[in-house]
C-alpha atoms as a PDB file:
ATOM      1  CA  UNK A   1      -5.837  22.286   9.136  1.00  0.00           C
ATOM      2  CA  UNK A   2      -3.324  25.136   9.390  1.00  0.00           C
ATOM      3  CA  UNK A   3      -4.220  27.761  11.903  1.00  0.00           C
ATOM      4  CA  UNK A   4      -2.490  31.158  12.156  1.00  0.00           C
ATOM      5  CA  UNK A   5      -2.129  32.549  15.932  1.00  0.00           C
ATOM      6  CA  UNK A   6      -2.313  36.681  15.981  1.00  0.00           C
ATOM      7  CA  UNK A   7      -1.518  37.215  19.657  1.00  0.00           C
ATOM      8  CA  UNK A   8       0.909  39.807  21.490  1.00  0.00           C
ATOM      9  CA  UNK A   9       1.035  37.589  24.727  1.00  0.00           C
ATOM     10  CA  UNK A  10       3.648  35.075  24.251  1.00  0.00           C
ATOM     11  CA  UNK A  11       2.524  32.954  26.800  1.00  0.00           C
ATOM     12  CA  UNK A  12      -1.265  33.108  25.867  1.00  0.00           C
ATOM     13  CA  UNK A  13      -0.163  32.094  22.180  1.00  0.00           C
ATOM     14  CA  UNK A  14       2.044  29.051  23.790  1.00  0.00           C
ATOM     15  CA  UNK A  15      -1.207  27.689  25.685  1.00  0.00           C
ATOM     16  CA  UNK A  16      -3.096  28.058  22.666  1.00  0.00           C
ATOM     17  CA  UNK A  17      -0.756  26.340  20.582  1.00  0.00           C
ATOM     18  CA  UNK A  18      -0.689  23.740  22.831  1.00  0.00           C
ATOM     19  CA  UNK A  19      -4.243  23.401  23.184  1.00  0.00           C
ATOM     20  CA  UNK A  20      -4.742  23.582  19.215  1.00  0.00           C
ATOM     21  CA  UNK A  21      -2.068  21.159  18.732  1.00  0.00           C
ATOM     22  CA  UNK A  22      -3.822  18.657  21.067  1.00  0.00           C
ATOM     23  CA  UNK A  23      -6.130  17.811  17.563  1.00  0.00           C
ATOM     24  CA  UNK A  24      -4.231  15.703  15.589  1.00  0.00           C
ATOM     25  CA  UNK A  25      -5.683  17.391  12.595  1.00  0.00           C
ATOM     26  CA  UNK A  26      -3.767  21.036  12.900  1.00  0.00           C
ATOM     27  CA  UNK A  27      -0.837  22.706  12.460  1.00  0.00           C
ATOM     28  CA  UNK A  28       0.020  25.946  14.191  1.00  0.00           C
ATOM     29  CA  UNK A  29       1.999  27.129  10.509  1.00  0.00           C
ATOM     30  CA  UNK A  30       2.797  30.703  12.077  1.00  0.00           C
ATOM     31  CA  UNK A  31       2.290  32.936  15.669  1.00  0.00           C
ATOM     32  CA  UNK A  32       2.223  36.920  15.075  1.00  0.00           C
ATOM     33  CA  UNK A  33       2.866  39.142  17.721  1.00  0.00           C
ATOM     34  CA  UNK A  34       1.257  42.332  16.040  1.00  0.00           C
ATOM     35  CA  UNK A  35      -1.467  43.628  13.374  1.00  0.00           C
ATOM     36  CA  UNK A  36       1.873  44.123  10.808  1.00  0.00           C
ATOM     37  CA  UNK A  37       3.245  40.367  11.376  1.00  0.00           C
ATOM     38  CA  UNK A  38      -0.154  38.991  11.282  1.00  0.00           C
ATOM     39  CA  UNK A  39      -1.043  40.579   8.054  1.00  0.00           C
ATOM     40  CA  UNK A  40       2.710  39.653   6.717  1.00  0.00           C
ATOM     41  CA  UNK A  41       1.988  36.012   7.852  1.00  0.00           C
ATOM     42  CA  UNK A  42      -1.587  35.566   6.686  1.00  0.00           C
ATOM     43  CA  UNK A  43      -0.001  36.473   3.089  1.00  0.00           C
ATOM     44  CA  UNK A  44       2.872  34.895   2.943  1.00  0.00           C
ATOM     45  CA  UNK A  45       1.618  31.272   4.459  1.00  0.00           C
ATOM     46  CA  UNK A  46      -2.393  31.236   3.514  1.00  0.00           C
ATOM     47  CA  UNK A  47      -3.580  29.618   6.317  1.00  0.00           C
ATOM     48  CA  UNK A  48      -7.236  27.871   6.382  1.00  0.00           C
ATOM     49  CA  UNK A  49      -7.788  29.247   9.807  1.00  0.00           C
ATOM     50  CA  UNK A  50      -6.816  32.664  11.472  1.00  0.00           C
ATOM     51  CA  UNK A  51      -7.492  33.133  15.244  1.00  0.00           C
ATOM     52  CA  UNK A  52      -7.024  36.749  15.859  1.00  0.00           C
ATOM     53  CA  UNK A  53      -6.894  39.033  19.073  1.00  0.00           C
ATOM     54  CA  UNK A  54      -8.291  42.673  19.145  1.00  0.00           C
ATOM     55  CA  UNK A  55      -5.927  44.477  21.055  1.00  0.00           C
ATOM     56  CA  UNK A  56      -2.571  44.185  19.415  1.00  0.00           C
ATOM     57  CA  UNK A  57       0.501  46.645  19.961  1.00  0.00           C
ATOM     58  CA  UNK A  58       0.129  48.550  16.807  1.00  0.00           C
ATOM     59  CA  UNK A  59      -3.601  48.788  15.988  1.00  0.00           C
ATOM     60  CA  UNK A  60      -6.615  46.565  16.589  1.00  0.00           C
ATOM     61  CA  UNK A  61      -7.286  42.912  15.595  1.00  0.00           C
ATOM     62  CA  UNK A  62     -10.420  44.172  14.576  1.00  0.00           C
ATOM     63  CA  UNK A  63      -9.223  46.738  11.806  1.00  0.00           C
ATOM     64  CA  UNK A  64      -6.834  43.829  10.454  1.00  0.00           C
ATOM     65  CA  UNK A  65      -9.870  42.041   9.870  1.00  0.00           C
ATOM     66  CA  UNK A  66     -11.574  44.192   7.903  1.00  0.00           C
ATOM     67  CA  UNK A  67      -8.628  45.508   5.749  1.00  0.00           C
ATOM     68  CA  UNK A  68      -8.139  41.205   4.990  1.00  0.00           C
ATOM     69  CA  UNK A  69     -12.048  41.886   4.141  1.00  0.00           C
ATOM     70  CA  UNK A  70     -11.613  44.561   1.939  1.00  0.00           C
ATOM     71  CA  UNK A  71      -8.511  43.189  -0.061  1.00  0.00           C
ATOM     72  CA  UNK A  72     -10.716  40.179  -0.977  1.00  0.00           C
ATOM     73  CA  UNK A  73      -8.905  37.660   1.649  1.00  0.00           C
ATOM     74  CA  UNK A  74     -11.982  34.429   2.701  1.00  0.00           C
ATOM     75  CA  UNK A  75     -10.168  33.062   5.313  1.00  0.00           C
ATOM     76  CA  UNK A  76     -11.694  31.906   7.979  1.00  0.00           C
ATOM     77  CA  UNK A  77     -11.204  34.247  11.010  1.00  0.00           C
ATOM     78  CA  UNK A  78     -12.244  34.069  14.312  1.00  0.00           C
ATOM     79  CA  UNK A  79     -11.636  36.036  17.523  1.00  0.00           C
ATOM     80  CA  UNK A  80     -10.006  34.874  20.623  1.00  0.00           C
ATOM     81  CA  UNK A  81      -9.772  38.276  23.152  1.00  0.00           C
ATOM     82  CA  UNK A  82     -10.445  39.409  25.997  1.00  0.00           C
ATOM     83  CA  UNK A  83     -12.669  42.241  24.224  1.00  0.00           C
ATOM     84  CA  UNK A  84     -16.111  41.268  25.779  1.00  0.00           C
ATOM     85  CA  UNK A  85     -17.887  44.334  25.070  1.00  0.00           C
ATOM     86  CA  UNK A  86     -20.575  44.423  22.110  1.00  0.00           C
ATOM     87  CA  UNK A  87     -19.593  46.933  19.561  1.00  0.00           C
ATOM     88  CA  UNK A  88     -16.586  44.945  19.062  1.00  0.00           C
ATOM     89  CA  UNK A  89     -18.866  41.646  19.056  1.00  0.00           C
ATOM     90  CA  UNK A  90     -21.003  43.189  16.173  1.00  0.00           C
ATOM     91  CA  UNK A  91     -17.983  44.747  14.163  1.00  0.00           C
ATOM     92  CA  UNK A  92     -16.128  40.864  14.405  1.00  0.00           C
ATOM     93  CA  UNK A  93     -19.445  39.319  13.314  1.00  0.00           C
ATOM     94  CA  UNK A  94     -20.466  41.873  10.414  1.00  0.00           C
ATOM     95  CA  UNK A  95     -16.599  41.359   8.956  1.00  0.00           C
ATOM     96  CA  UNK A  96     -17.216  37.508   8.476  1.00  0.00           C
ATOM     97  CA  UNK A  97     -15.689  36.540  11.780  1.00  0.00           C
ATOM     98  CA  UNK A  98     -17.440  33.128  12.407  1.00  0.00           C
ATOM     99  CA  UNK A  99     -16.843  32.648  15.545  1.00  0.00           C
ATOM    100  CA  UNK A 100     -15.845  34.629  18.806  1.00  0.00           C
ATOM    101  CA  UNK A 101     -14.010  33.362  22.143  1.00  0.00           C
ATOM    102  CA  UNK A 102     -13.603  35.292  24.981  1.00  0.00           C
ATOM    103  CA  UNK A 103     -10.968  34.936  26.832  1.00  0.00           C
ATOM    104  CA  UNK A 104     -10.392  32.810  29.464  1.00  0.00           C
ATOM    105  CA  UNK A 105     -12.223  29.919  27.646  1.00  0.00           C
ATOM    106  CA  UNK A 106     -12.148  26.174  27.682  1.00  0.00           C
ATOM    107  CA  UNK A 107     -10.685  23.275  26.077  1.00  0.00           C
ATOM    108  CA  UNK A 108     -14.143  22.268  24.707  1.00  0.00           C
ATOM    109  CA  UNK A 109     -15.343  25.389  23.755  1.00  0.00           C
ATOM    110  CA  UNK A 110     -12.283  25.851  21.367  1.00  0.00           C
ATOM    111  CA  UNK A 111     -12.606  22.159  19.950  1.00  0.00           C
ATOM    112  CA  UNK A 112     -16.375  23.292  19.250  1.00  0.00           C
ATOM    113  CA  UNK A 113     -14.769  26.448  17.430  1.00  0.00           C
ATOM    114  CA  UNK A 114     -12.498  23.994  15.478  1.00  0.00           C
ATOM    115  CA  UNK A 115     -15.269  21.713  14.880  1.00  0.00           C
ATOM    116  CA  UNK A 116     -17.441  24.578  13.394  1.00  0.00           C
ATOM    117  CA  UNK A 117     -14.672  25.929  11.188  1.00  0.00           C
ATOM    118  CA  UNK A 118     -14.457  21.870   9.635  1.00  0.00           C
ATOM    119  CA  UNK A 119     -18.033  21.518   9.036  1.00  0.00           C
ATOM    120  CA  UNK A 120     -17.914  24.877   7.249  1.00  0.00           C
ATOM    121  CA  UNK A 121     -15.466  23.708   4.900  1.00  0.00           C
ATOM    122  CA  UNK A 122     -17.074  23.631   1.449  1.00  0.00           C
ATOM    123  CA  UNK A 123     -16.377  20.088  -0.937  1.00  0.00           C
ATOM    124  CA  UNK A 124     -14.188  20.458  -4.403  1.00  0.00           C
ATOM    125  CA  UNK A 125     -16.404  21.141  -7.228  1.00  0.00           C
ATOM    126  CA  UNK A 126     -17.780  23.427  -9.244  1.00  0.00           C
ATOM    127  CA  UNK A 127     -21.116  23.062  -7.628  1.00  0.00           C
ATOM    128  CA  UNK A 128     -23.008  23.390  -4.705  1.00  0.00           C
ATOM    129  CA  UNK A 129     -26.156  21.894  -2.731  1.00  0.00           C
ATOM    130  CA  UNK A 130     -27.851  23.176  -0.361  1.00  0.00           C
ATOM    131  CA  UNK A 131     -26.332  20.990   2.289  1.00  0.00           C
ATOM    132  CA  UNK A 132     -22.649  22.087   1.755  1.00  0.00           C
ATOM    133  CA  UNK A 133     -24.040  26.156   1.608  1.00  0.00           C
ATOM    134  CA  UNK A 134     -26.087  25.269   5.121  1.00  0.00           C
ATOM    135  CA  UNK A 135     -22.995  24.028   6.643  1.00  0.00           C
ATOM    136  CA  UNK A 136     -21.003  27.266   5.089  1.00  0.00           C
ATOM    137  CA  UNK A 137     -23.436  29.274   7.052  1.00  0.00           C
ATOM    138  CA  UNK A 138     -23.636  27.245  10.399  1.00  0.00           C
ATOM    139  CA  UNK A 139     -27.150  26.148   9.862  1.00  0.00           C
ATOM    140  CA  UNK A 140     -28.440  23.126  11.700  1.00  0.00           C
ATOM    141  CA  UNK A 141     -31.454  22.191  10.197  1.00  0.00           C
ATOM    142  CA  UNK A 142     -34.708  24.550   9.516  1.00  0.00           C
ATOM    143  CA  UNK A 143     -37.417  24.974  12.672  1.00  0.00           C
ATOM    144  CA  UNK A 144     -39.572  21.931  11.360  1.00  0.00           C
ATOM    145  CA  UNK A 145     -36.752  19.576  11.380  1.00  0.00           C
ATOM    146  CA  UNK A 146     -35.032  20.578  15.321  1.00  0.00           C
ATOM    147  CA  UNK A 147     -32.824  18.506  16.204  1.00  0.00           C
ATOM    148  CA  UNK A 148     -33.702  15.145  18.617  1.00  0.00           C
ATOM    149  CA  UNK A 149     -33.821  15.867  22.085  1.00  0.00           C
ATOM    150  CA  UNK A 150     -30.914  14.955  23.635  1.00  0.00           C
ATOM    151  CA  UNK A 151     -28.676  15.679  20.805  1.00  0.00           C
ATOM    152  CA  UNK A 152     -26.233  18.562  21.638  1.00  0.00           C
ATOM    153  CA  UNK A 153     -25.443  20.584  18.080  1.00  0.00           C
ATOM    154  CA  UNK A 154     -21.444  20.762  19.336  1.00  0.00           C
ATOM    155  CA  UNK A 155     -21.116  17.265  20.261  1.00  0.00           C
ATOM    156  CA  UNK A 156     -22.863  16.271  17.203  1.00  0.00           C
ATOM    157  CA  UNK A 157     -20.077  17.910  15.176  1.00  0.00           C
ATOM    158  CA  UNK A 158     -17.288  16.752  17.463  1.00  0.00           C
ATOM    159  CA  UNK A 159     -18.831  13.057  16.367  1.00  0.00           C
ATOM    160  CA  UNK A 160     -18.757  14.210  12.753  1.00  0.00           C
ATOM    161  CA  UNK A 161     -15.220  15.636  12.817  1.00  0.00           C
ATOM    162  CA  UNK A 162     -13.944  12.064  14.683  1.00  0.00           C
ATOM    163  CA  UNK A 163     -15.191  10.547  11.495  1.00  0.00           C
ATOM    164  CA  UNK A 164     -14.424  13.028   9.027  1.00  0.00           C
ATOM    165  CA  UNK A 165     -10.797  12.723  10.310  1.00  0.00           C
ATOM    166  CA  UNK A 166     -10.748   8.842  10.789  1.00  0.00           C
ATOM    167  CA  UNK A 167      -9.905   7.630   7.322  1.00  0.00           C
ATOM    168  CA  UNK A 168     -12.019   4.410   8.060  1.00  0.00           C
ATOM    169  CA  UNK A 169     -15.933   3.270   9.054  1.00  0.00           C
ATOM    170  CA  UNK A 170     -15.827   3.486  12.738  1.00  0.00           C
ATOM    171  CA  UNK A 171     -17.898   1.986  15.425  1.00  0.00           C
ATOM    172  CA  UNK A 172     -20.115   3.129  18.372  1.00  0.00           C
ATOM    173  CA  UNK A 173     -17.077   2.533  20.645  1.00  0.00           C
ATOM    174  CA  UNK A 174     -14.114   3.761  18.928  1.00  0.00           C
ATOM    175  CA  UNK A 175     -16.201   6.842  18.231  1.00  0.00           C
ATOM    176  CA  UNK A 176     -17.294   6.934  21.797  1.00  0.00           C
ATOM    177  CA  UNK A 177     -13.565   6.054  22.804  1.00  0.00           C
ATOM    178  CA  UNK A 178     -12.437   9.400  20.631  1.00  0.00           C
ATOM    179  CA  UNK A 179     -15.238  12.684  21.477  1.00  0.00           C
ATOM    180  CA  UNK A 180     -15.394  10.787  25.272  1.00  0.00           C
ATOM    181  CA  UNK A 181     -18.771   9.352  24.780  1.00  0.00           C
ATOM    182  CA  UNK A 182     -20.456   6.407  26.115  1.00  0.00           C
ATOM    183  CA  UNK A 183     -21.228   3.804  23.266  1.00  0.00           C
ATOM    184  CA  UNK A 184     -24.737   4.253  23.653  1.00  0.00           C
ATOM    185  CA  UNK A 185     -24.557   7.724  23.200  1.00  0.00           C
ATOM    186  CA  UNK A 186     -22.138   7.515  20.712  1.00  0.00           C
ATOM    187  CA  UNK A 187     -24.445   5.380  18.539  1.00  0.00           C
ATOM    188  CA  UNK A 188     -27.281   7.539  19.093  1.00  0.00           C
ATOM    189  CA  UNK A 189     -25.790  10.374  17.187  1.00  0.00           C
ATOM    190  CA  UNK A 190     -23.720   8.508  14.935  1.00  0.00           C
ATOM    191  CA  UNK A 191     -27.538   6.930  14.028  1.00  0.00           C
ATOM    192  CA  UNK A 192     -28.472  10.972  13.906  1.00  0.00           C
ATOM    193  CA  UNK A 193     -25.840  11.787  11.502  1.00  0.00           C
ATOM    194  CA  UNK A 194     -26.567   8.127   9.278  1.00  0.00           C
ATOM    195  CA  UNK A 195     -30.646   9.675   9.262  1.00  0.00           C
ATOM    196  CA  UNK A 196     -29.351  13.352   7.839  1.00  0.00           C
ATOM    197  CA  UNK A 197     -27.434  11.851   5.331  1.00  0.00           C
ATOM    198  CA  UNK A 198     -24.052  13.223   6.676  1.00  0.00           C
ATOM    199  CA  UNK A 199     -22.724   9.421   7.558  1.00  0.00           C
ATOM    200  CA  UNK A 200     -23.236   5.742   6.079  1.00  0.00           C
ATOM    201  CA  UNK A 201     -24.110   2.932   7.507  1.00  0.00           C
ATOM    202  CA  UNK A 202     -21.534  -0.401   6.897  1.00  0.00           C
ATOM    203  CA  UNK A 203     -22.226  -3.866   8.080  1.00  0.00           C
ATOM    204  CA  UNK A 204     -19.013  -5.828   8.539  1.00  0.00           C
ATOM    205  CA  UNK A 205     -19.500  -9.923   9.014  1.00  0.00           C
ATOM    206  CA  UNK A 206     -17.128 -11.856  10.909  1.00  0.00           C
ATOM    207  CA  UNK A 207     -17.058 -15.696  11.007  1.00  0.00           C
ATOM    208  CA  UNK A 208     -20.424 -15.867  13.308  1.00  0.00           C
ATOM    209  CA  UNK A 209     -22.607 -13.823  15.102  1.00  0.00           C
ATOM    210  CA  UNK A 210     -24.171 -10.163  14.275  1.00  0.00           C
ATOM    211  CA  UNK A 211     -22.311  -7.948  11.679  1.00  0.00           C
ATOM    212  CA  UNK A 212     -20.858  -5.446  13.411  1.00  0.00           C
ATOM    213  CA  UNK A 213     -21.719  -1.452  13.030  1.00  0.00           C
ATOM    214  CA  UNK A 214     -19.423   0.856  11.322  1.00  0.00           C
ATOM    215  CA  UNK A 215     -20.347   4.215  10.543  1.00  0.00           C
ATOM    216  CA  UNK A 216     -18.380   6.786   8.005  1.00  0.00           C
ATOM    217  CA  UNK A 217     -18.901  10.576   7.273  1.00  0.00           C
ATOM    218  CA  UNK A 218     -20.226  10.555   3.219  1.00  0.00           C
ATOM    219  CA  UNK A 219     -17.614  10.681   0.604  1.00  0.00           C
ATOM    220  CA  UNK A 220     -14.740   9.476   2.963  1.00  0.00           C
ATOM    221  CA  UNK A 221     -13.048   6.840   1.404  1.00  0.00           C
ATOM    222  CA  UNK A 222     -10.705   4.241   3.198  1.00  0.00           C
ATOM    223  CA  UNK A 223      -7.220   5.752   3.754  1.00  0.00           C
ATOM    224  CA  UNK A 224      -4.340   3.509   3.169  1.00  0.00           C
ATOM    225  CA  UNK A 225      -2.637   2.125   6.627  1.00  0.00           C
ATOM    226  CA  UNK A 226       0.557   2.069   6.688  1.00  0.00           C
END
């Protein structure tokens, strides 16, 4: 994932480069100090991710956004400010922003955000179902299918990025191990996902005893090791 930082505070953008860089799956591919760089960068590097502030030395995060909007640009964009008031809530959110931080947030709440931004990435194809648009558009399910109780929407993505990014069928414990789960938990949700269609179930059989449970995201394939 390569993530574009537009933010004037060098020391805010260092802490959130090291906090992005904590996932194993990004790369912080440019830091912009200013609506002008951030515009200059966002062109010249096409990032799949652009987290933006609103107030920037020479004009507002916000107005960058919807001049990206209005030249065509997709990316995904979302907001990471200390702007807390509405107006500029509504005017991220009715430019495509999908998804707004306020600063100072937490560790967790920006792994949700990166989470989000995964799920929301569309297959290759010329095609679409209806699962890969709901995802585009953040939906979990419709009101007669809720989700289980006890199953938190964030963490259930966090367990669906772990094996989205693992390469491999995973078990209840290494998945646990990874989003900081239990194994019971872990399984419970991994067992959600299997249900929904958005992970498959693998039996693997050793020399005696039970098979054991492995669980991979759909249309994963093994990954090489090297």
């Amino acid at each position: 994932m390569r993530v574009l930082l537009v933010e004037d505070d060098l020391r805010v953008a260092r802490i959130n480069r090291d906090l992005l860089e904590r996932d194993p799956d990004v790369h912080v591919v440019g830091s912009a100090g200013s609506c002008q760089q951030g515009d200059a960068l966002a062109q010249a590097l096409d990032p799949d991710l652009i987290l933006l502030d609103v107030h920037l030395p020479d004009g507002s995060g916000l107005g960058l956004l919807r001049h990206w909007r209005a030249q065509g640009r997709t990316t995904d964009v979302a907001l990471i400010t200390a702007a807390d008031d509405e107006p500029s809530i509504r005017i991220a959110l009715a430019h495509g922003a999908f998804d707004y931080l306020i600063k100072p947030f937490t560790g967790a709440r920006l792994a949700d955000l990166l989470a989000r931004h995964r799920a929301r990435r569309l297959p290759s194809g010329p095609r679409r179902d209806q699962g890969s648009v709901d995802r585009l558009l953040g939906v979990q399910g419709s009101a007669a299918e809720p989700l289980p109780r006890g199953v938190d929407p964030h963490t259930l993505e966090r367990v669906h990025t772990v094996l989205n990014g693992a390469g491999r069928a995973l078990t209840a414990e290494e998945t646990g191990e990874a989003v900081g789960l239990s194994r019971v938990t872990a399984w419970r949700y991994l067992e959600h996902l299997t249900r929904t269609g958005r992970a498959a179930l693998e039996h693997q059989y050793g020399q005696a005893g039970r098979p054991t449970k492995r669980y991979r995201a759909t249309g994963t394939p093994d990954q090489p090791e090297h």
